[in-house]
C-alpha atoms as a PDB file:
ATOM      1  CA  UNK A   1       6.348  -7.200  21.254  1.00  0.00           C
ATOM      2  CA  UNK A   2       4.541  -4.609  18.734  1.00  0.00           C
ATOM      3  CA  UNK A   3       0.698  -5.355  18.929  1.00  0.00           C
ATOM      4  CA  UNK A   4      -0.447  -2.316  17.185  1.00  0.00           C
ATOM      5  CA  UNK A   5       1.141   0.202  14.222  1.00  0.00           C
ATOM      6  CA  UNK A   6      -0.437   3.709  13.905  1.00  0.00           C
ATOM      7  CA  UNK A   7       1.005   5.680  11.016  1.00  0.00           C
ATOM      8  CA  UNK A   8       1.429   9.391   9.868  1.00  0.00           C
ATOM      9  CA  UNK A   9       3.862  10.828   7.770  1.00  0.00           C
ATOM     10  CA  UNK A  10       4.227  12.748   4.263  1.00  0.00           C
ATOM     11  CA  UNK A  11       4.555  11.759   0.826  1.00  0.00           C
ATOM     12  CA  UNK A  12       1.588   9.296   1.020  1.00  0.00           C
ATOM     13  CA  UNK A  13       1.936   7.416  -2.322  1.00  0.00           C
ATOM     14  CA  UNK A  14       5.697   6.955  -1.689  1.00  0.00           C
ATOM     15  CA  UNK A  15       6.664   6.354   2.367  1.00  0.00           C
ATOM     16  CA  UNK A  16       3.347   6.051   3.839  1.00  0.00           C
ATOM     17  CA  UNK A  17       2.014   3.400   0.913  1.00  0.00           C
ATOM     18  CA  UNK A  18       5.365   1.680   1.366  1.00  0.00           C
ATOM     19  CA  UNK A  19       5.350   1.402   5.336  1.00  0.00           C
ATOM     20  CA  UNK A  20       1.681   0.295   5.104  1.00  0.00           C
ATOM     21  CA  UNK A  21       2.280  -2.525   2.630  1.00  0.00           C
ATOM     22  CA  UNK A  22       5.801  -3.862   4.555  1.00  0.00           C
ATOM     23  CA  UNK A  23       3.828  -3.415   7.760  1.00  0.00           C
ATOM     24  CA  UNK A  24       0.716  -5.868   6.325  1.00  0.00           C
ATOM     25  CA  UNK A  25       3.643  -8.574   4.942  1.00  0.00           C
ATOM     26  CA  UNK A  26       5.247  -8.594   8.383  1.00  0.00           C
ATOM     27  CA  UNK A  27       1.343  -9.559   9.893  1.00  0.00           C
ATOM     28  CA  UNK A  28       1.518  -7.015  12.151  1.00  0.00           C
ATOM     29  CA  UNK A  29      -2.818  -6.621  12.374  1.00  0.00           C
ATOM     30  CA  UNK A  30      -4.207  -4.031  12.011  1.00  0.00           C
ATOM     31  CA  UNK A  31      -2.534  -1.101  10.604  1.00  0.00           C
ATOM     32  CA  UNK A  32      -3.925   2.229  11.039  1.00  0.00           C
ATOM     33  CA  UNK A  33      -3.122   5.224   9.230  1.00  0.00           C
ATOM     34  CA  UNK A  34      -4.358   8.908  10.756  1.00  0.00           C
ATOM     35  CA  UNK A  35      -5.405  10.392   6.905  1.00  0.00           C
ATOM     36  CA  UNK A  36      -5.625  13.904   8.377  1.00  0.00           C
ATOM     37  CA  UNK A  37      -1.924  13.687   9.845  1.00  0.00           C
ATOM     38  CA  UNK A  38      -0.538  12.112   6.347  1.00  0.00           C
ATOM     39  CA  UNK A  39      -0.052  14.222   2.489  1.00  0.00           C
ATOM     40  CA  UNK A  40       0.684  14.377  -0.719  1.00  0.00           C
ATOM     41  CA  UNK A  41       1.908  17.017  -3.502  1.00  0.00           C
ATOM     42  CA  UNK A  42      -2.136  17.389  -4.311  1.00  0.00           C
ATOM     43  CA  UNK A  43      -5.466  15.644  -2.842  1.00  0.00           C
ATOM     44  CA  UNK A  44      -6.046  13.306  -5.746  1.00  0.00           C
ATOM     45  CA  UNK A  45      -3.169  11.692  -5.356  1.00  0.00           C
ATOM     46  CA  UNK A  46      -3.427  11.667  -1.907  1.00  0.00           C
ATOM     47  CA  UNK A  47      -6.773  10.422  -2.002  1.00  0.00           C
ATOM     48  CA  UNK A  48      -5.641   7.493  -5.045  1.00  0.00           C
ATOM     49  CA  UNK A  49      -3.184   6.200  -2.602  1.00  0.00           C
ATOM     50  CA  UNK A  50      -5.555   5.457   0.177  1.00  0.00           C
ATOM     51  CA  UNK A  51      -8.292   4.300  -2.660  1.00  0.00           C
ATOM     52  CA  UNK A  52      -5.146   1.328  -3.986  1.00  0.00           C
ATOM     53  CA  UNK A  53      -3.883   0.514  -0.059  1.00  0.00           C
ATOM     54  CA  UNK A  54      -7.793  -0.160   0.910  1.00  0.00           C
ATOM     55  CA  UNK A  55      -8.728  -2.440  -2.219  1.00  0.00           C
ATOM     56  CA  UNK A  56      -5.671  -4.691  -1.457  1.00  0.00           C
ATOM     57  CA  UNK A  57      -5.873  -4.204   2.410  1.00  0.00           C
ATOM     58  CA  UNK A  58      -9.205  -3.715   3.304  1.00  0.00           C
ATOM     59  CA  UNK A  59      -9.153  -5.918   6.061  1.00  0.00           C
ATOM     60  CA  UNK A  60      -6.192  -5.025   7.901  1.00  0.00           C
ATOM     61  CA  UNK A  61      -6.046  -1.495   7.250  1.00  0.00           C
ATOM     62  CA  UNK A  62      -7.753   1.194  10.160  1.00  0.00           C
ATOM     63  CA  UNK A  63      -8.421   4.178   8.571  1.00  0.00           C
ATOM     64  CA  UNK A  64      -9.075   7.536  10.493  1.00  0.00           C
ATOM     65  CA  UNK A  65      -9.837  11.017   9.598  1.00  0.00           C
ATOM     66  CA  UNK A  66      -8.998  13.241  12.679  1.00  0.00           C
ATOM     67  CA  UNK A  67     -11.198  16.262  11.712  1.00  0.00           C
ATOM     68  CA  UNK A  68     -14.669  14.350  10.495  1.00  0.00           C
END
């Protein structure tokens, strides 16, 4: 049984925004994404992606920054 998903990866508007969203419609509560171990080709888009993911998942979404 999975009780918790911590993510990281690269490309964060394409796999990491995907894996979050399938991750949220298979209830598996809560996600959490390490920002600081995640990127994309420059920081605004970066930054976007984790701007759209927390206005639709707000509530189910764990966000750390490793280095704050």
């Amino acid at each position: 049984m999975i009780l918790k998903i911590v993510h990281v990866g690269v490309q964060t508007p394409n796999c990491v925004r995907q894996t979050v969203f399938d991750a949220v419609a298979l209830d598996y509560q809560p996600v959490t994404v390490i920002v600081d171990a995640t990127a994309a080709a420059t920081p605004d888009i970066h930054d976007g992606t984790y701007s759209l993911i927390a206005c639709n998942w707000f509530y189910l979404l764990l966000i750390f920054y490793a280095f704050e």
